[in-house]
C-alpha atoms as a PDB file:
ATOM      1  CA  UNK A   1      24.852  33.811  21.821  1.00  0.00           C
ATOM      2  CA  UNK A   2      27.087  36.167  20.226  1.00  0.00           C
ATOM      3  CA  UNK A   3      26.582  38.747  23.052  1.00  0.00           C
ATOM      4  CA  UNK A   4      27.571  36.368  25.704  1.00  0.00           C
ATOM      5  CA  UNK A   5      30.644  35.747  23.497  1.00  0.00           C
ATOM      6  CA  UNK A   6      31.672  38.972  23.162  1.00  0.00           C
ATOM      7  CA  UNK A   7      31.131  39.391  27.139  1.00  0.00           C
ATOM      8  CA  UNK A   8      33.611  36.849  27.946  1.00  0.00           C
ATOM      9  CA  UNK A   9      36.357  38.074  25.468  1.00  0.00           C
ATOM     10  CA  UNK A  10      35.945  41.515  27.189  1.00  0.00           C
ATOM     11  CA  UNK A  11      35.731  39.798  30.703  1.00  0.00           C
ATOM     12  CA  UNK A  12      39.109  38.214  29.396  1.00  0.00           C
ATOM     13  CA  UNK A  13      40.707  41.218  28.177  1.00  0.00           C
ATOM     14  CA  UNK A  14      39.919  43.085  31.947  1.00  0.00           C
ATOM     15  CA  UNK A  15      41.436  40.245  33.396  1.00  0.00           C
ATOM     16  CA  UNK A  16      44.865  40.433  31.127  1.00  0.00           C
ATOM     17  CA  UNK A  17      44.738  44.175  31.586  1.00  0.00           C
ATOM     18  CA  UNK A  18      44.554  43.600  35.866  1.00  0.00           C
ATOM     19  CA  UNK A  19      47.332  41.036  35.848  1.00  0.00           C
ATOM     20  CA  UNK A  20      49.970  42.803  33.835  1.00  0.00           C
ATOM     21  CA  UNK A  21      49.597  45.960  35.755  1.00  0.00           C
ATOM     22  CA  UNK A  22      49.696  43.988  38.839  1.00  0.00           C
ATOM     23  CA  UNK A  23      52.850  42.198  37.753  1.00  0.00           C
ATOM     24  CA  UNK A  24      54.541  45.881  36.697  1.00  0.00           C
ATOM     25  CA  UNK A  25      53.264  46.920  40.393  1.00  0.00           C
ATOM     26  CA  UNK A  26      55.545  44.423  42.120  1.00  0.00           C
ATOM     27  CA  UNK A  27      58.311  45.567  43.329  1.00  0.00           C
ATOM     28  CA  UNK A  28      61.368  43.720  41.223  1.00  0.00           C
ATOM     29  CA  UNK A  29      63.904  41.782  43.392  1.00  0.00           C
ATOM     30  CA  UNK A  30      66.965  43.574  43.571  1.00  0.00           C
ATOM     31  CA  UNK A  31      69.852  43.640  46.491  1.00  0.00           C
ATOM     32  CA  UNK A  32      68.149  46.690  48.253  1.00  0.00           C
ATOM     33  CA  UNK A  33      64.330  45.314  47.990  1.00  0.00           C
ATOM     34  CA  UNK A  34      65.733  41.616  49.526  1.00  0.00           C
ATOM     35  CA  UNK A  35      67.328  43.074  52.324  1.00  0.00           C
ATOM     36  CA  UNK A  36      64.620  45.087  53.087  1.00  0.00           C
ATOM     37  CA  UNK A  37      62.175  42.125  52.294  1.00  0.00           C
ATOM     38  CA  UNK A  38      63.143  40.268  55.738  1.00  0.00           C
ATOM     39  CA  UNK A  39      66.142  39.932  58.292  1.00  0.00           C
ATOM     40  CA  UNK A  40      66.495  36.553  56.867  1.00  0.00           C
ATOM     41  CA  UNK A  41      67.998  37.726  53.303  1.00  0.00           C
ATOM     42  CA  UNK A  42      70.222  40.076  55.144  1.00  0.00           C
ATOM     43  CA  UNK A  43      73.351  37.896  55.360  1.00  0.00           C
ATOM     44  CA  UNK A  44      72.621  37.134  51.176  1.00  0.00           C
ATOM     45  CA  UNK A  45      72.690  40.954  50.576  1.00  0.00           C
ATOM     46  CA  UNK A  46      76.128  41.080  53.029  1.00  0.00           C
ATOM     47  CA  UNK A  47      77.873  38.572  51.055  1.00  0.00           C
ATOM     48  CA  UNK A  48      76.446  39.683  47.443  1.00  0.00           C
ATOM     49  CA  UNK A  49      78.616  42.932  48.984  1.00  0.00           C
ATOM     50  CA  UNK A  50      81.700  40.991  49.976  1.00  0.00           C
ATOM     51  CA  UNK A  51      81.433  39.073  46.558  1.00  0.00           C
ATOM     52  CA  UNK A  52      81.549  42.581  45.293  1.00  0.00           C
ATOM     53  CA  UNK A  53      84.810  42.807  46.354  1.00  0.00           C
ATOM     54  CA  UNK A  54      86.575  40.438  44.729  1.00  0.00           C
ATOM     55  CA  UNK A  55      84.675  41.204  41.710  1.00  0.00           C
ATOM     56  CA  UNK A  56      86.080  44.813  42.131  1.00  0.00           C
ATOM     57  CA  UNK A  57      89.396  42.905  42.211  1.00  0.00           C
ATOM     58  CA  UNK A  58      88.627  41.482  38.687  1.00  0.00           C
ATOM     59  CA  UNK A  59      87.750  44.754  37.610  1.00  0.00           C
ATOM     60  CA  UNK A  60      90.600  46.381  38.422  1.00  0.00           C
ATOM     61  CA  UNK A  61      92.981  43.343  36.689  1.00  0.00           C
ATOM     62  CA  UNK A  62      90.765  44.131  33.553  1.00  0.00           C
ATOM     63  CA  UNK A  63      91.744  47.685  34.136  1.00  0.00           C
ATOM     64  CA  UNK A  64      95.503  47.197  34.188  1.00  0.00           C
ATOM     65  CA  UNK A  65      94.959  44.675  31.105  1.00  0.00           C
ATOM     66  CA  UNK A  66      93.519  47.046  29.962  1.00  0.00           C
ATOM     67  CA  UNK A  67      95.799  49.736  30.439  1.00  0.00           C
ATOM     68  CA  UNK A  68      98.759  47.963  29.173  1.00  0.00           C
ATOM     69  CA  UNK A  69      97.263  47.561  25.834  1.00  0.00           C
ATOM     70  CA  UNK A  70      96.270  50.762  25.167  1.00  0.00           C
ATOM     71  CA  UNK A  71      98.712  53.016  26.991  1.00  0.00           C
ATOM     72  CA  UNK A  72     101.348  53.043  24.880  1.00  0.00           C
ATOM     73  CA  UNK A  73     104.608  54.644  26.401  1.00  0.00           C
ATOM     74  CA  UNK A  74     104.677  58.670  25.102  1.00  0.00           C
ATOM     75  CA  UNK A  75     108.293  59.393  26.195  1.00  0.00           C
ATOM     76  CA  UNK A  76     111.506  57.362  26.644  1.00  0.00           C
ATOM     77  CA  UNK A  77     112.470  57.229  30.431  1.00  0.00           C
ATOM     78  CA  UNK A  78     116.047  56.989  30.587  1.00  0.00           C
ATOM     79  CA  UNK A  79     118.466  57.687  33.264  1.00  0.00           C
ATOM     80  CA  UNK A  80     122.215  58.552  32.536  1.00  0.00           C
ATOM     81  CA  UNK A  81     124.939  57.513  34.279  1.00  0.00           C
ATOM     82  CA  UNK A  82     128.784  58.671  34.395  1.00  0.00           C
ATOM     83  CA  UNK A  83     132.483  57.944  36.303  1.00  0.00           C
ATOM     84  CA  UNK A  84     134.924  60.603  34.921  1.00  0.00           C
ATOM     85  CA  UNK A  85     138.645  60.274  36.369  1.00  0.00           C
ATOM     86  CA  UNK A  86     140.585  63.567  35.693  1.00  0.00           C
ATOM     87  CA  UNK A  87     144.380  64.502  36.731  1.00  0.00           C
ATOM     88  CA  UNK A  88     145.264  67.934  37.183  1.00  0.00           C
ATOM     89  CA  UNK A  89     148.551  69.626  38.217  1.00  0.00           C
ATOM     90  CA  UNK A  90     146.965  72.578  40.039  1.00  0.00           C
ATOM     91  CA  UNK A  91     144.634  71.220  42.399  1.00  0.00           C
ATOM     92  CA  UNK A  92     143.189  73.941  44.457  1.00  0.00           C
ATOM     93  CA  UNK A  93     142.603  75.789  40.478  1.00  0.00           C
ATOM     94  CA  UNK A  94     141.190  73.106  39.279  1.00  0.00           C
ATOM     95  CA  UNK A  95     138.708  72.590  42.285  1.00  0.00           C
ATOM     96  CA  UNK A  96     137.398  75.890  42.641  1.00  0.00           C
ATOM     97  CA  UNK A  97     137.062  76.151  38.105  1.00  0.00           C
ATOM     98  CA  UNK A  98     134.740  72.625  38.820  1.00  0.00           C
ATOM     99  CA  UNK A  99     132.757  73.896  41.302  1.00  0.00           C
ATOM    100  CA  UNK A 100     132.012  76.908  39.235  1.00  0.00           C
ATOM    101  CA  UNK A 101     131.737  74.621  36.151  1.00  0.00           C
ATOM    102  CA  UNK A 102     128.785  72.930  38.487  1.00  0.00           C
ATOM    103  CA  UNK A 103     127.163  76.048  38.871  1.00  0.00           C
ATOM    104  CA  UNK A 104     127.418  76.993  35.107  1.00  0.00           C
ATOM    105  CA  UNK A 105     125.503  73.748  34.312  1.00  0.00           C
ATOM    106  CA  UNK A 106     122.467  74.167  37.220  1.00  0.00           C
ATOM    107  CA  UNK A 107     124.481  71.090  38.610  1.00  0.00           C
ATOM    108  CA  UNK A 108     123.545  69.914  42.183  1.00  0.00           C
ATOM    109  CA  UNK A 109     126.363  68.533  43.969  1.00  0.00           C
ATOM    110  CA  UNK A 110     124.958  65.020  45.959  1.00  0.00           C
ATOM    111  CA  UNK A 111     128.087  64.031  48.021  1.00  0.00           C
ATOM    112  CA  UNK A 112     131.971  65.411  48.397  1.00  0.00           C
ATOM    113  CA  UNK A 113     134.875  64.278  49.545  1.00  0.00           C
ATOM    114  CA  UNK A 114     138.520  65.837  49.548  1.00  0.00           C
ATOM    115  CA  UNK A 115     141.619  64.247  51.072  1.00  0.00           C
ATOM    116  CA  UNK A 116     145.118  65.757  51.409  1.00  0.00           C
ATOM    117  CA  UNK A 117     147.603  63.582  50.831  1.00  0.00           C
ATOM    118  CA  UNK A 118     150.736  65.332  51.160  1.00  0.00           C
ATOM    119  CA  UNK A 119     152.666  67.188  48.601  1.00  0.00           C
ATOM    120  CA  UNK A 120     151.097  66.825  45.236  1.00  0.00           C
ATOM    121  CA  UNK A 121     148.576  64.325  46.782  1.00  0.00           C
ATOM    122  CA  UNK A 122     145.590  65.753  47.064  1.00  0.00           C
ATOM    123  CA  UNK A 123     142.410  64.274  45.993  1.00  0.00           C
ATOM    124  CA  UNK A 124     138.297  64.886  45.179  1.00  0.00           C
ATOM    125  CA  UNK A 125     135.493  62.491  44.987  1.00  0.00           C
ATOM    126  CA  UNK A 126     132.491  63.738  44.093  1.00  0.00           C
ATOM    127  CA  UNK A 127     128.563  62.771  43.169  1.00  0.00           C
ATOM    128  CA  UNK A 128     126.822  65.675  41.057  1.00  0.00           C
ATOM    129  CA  UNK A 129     123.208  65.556  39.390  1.00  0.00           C
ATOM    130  CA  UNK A 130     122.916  67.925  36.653  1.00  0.00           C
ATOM    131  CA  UNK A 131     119.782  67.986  34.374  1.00  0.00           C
ATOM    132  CA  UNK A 132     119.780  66.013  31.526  1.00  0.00           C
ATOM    133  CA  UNK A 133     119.566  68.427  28.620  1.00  0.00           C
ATOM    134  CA  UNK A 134     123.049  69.473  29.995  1.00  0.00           C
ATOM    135  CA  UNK A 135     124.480  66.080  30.014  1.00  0.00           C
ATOM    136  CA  UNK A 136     126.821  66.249  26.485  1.00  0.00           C
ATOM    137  CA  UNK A 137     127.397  69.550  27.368  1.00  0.00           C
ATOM    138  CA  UNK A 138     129.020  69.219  31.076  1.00  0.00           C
ATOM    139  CA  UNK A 139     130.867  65.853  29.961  1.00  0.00           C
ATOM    140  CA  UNK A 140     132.262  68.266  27.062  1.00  0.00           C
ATOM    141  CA  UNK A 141     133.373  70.447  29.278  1.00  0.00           C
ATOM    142  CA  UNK A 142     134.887  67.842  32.011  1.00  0.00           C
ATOM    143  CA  UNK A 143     136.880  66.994  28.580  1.00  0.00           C
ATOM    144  CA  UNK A 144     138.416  70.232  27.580  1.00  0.00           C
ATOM    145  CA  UNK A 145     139.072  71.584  30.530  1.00  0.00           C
ATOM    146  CA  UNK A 146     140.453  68.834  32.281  1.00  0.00           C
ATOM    147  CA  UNK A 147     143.073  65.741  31.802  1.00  0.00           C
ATOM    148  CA  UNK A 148     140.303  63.055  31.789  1.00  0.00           C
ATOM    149  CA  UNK A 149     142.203  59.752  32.398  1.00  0.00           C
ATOM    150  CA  UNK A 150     138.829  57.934  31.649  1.00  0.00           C
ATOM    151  CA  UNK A 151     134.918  57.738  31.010  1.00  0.00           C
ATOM    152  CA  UNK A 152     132.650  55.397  31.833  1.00  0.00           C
ATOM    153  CA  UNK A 153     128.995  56.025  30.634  1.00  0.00           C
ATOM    154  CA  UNK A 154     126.110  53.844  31.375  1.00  0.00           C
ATOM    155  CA  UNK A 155     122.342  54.310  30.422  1.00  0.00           C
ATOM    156  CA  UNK A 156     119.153  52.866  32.144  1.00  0.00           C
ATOM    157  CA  UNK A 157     115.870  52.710  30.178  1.00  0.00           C
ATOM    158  CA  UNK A 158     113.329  52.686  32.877  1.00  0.00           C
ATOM    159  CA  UNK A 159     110.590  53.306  30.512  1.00  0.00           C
ATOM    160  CA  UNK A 160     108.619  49.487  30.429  1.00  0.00           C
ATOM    161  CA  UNK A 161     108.910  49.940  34.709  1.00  0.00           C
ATOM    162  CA  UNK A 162     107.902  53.370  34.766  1.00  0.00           C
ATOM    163  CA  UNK A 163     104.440  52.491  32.836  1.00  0.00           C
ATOM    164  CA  UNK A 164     104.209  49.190  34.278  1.00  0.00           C
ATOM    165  CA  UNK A 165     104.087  51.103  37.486  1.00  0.00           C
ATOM    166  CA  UNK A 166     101.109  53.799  35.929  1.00  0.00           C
ATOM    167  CA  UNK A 167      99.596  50.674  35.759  1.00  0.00           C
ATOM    168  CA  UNK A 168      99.541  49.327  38.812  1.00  0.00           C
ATOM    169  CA  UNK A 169      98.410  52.231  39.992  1.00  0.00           C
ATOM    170  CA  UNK A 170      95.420  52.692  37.765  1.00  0.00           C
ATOM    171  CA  UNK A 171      94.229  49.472  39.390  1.00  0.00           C
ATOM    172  CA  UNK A 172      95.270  49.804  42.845  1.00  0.00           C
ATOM    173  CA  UNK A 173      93.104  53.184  42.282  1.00  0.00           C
ATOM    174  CA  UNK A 174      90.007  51.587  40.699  1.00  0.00           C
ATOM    175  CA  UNK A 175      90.439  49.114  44.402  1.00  0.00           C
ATOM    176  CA  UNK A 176      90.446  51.374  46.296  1.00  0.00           C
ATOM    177  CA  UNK A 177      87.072  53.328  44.592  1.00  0.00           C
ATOM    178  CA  UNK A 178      85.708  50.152  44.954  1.00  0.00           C
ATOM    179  CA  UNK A 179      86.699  49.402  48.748  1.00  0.00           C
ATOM    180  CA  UNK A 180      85.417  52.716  49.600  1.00  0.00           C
ATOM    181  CA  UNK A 181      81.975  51.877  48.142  1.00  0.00           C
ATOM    182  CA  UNK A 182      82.011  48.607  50.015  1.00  0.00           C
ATOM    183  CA  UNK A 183      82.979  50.213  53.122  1.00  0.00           C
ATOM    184  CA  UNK A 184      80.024  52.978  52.996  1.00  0.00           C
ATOM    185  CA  UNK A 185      77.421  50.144  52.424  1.00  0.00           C
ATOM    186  CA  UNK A 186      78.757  48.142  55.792  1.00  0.00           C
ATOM    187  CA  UNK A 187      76.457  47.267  58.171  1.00  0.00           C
ATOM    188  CA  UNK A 188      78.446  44.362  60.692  1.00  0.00           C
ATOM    189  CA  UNK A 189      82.051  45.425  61.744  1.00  0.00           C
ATOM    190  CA  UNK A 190      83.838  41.945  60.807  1.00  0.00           C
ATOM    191  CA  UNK A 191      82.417  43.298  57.500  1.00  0.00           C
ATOM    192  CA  UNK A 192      83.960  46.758  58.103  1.00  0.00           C
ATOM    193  CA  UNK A 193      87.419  45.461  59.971  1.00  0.00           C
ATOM    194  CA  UNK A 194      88.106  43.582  56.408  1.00  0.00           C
ATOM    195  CA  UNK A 195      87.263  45.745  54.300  1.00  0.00           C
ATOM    196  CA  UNK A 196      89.792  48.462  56.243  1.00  0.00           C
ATOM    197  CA  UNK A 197      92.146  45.823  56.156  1.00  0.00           C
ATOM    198  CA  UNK A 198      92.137  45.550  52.356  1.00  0.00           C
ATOM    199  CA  UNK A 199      91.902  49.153  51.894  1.00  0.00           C
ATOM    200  CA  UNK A 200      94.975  49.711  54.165  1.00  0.00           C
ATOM    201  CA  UNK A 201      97.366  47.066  51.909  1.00  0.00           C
ATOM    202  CA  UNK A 202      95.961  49.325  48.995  1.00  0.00           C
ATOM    203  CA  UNK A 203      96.908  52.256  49.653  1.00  0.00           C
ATOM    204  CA  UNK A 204     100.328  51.206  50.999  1.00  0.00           C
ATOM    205  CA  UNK A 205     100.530  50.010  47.409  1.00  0.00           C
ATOM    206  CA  UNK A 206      99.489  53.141  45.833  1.00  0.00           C
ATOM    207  CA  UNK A 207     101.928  55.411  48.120  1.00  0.00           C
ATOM    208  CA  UNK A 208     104.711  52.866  47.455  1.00  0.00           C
ATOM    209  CA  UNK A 209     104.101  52.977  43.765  1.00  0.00           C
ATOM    210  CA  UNK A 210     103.989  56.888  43.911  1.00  0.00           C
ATOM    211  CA  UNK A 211     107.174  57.159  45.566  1.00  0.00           C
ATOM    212  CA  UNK A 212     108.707  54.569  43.209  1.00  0.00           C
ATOM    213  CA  UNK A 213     107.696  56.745  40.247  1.00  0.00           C
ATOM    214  CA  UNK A 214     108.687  59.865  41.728  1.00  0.00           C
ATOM    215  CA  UNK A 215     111.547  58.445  42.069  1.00  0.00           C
ATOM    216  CA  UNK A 216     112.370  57.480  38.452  1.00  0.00           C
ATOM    217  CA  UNK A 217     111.113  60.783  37.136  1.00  0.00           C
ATOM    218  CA  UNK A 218     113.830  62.472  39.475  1.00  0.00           C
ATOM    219  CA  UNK A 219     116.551  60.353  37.874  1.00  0.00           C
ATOM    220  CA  UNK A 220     115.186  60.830  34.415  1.00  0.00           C
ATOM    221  CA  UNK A 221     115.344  64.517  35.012  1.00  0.00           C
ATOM    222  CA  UNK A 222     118.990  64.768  36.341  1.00  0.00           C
ATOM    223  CA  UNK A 223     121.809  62.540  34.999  1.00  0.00           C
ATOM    224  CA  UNK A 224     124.452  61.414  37.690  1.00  0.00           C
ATOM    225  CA  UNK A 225     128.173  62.147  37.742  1.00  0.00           C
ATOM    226  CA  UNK A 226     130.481  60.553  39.245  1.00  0.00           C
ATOM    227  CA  UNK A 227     133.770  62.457  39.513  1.00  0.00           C
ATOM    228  CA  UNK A 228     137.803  61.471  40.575  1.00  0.00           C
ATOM    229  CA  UNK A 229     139.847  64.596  40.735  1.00  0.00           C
ATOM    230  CA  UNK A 230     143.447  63.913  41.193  1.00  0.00           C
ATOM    231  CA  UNK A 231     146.646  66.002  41.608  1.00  0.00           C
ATOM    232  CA  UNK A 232     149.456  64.525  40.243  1.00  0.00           C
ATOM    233  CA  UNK A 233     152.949  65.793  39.401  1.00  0.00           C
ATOM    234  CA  UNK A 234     153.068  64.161  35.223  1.00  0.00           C
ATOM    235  CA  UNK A 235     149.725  63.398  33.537  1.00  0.00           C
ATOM    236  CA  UNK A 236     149.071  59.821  32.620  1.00  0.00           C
ATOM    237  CA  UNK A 237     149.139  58.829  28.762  1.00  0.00           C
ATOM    238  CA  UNK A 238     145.252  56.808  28.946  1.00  0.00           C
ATOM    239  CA  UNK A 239     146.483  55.425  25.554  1.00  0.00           C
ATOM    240  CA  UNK A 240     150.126  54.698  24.950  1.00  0.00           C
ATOM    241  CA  UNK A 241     150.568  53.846  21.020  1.00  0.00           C
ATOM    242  CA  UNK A 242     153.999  51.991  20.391  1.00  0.00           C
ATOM    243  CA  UNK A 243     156.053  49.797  22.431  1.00  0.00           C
ATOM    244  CA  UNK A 244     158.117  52.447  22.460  1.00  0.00           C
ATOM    245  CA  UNK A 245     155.834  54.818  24.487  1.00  0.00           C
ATOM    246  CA  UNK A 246     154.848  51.875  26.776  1.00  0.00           C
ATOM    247  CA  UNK A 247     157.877  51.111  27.310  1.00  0.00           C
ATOM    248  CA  UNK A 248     159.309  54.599  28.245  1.00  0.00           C
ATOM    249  CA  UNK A 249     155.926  55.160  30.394  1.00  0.00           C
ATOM    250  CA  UNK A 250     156.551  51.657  32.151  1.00  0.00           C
ATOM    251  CA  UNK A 251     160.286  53.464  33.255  1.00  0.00           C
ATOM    252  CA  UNK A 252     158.823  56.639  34.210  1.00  0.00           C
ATOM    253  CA  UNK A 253     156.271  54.784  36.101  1.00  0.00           C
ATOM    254  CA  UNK A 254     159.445  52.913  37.868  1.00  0.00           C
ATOM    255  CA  UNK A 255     161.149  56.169  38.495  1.00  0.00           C
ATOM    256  CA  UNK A 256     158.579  58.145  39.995  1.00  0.00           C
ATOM    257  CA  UNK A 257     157.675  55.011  42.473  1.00  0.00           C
ATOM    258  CA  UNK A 258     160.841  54.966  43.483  1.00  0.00           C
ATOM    259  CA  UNK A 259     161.280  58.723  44.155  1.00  0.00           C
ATOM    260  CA  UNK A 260     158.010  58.822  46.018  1.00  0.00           C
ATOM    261  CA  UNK A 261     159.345  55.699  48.237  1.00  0.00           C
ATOM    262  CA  UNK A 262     162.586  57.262  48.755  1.00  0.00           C
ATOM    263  CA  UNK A 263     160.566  60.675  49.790  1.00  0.00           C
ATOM    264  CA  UNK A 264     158.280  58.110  52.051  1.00  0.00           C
ATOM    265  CA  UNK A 265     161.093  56.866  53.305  1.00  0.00           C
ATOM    266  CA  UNK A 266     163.244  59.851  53.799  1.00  0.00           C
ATOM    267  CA  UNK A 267     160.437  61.233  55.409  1.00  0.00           C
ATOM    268  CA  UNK A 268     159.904  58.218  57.921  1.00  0.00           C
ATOM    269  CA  UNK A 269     163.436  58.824  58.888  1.00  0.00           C
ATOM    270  CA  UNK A 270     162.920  62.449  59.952  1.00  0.00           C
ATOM    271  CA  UNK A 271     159.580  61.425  61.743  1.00  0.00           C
ATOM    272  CA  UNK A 272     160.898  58.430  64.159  1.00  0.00           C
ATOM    273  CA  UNK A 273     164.627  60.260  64.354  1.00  0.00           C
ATOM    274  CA  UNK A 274     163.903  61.247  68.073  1.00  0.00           C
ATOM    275  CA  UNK A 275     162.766  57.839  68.847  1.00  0.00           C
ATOM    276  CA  UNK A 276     165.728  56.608  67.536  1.00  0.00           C
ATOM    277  CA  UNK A 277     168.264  58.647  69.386  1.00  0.00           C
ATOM    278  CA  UNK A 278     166.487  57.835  72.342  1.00  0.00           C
ATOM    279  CA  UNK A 279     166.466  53.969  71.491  1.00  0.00           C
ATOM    280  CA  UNK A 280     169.987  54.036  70.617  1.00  0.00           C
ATOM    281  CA  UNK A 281     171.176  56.098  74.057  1.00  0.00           C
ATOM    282  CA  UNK A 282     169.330  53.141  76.286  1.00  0.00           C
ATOM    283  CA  UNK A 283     171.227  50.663  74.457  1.00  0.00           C
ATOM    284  CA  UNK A 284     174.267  52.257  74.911  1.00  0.00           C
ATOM    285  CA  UNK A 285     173.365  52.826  78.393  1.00  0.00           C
ATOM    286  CA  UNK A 286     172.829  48.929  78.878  1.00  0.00           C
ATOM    287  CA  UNK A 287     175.289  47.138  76.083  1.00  0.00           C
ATOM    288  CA  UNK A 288     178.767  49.270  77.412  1.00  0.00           C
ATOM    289  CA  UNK A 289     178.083  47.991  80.826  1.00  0.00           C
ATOM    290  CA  UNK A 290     177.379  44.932  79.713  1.00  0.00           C
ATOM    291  CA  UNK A 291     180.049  44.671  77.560  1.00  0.00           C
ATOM    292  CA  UNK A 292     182.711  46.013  80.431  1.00  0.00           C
ATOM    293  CA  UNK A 293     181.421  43.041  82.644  1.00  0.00           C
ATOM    294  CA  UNK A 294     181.874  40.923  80.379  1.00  0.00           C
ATOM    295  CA  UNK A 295     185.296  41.990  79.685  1.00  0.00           C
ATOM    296  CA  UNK A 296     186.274  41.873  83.106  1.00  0.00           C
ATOM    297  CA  UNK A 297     185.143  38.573  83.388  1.00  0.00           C
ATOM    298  CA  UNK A 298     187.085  37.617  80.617  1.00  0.00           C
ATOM    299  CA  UNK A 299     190.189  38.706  82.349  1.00  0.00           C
ATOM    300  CA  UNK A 300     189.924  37.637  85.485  1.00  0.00           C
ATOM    301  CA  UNK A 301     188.906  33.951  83.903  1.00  0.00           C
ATOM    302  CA  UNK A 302     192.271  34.574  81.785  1.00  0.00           C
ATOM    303  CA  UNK A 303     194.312  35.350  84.417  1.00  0.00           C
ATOM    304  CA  UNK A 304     193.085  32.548  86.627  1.00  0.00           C
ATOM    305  CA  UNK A 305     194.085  30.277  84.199  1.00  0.00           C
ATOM    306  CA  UNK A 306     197.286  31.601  83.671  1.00  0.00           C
ATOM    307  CA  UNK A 307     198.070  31.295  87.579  1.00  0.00           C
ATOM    308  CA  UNK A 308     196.749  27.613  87.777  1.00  0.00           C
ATOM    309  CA  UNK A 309     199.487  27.101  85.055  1.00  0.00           C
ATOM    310  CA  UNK A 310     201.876  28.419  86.667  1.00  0.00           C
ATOM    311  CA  UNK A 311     201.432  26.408  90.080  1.00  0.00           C
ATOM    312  CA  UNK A 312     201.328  23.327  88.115  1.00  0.00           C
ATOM    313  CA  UNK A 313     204.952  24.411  86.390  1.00  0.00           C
ATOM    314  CA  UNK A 314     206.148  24.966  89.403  1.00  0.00           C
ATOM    315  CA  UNK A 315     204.946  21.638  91.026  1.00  0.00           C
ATOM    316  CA  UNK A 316     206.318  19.783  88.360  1.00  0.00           C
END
């Protein structure tokens, strides 16, 4: 009895043995063994793909989330800004000392503009970029070197869109990994035409991005000048400090607009004095004759008159 007992349990134990080495001999189901399994689980194994895309989407959200938490911004990305309106009473001096001034500074000069005006008139608008551990220094120098009538300084902090922007990128990367992946494992070309489709919008987005952010770290690394140059004949008091001085600037102010109309003026005279002479000859030329007619008939009307009178004198 006890030998047939102990040749079950061992007929048992065989048959335990078998099974779980049969069971670790079966291939497990994964994506690759289904679609291999039959044609029929191919469109599962397709769409398990295309579901990977949107779960690379996810991903790449986490990413950014991700990202934005940790990343914490290492440098300050600000852009300076500045309108300086200077008077000088030398122009073509003053001009050719800013120019060099630029140079001094490793200042590139963005736009220019010069207009002459006429006597004392002249005028310079320009745009310069100079790097931005020179930016106290040139606006020192625009002060001391020139009659600045005023300043106007304006900063941008850029820094929040500038890493918002690394970002975005980060994720728009980890896409476009992903979109890669998918499009190597493609096997139908609707599959393949969408995929390229979302890849293309991608990488727009990551090339847009890029430029943005070059962008910023070109402003960040050169601080903007605007700059009025003007020639004038007295320098204008930007802060007059009594009535007194107002009121004396106020007359000045009167005085030298009506010199430079008078000068317009003068000048105006000079310019259409041909046209005038000429004007003035043709109406000569038309008003004497007119004039002599009319005289004429004047007379004769006169002395018709006169004669009628005297017939009726001498009828009466």
């Amino acid at each position: 009895m006890k030998k047939t007992v102990l040749a079950l349990l061992s007929l048992l134990i065989c048959l335990c043995v078998v099974s779980c080495g049969a069971a670790s001999s079966y291939p497990s189901f994964s994506a690759d063994n289904a679609y291999r399994i039959s044609e029929g689980t191919k469109s599962v194994y397709a769409a398990a793909d295309m579901a990977d895309e949107g779960f690379s989407y996810a991903m790449a959200e986490v990413a950014q989330e991700k990202a934005s938490a940790a990343d914490a911004p290492s440098s300050e990305k600000m852009v300076y800004y500045s309108t300086v309106s200077m008077e000088t009473s030398e122009f073509a001096k003053a001009s050719d000392a800013l120019h060099r001034m630029i140079e001094t500074y490793h200042g590139i000069i963005a736009n220019e503009n010069v207009y002459d005006l006429g006597s004392n008139y002249s005028r310079l608008n320009m745009t310069v970029r100079v790097p931005q551990e020179n930016y106290n220094a040139f606006l020192d120098g625009l002060s001391a070197d020139y009659h600045v009538v005023s300043v106007s300084n304006r900063v941008d902090n850029m820094t929040e869109a500038y890493y918002d922007n690394e970002n975005r990128l980060k994720a728009y990367r980890v896409q476009e990994e992903r979109l890669l992946q998918l499009l190597a494992k493609a096997d139908t070309v609707s599959d393949m035409l969408e995929i390229e489709a979302r890849l293309c919008d991608v990488q727009y987005g990551i090339e847009s991005l890029t430029n943005t952010q070059r962008k910023i770290d070109n402003d960040v690394k050169y601080a903007t000048f605007t700059l009025n140059l003007s020639e004038v004949v007295e320098f204008t008091d930007p802060a007059p400090r009594t009535f007194g001085d107002r009121l004396s600037d106020a007359f000045k102010a009167s005085v030298s607009a009506f010199r430079a109309f008078a000068e317009g003026l003068l000048f105006a005279l000079i310019f259409v004095a041909p046209y005038l002479v000429i004007l003035f000859g043709i109406a000569l030329c038309v008003i004497l004759p007119l004039r002599a007619a009319a005289r004429r008939k004047k007379k004769a009307a006169t002395a018709a008159e006169q004669t009628a009178k005297a017939e009726q004198t001498e009828k009466a």
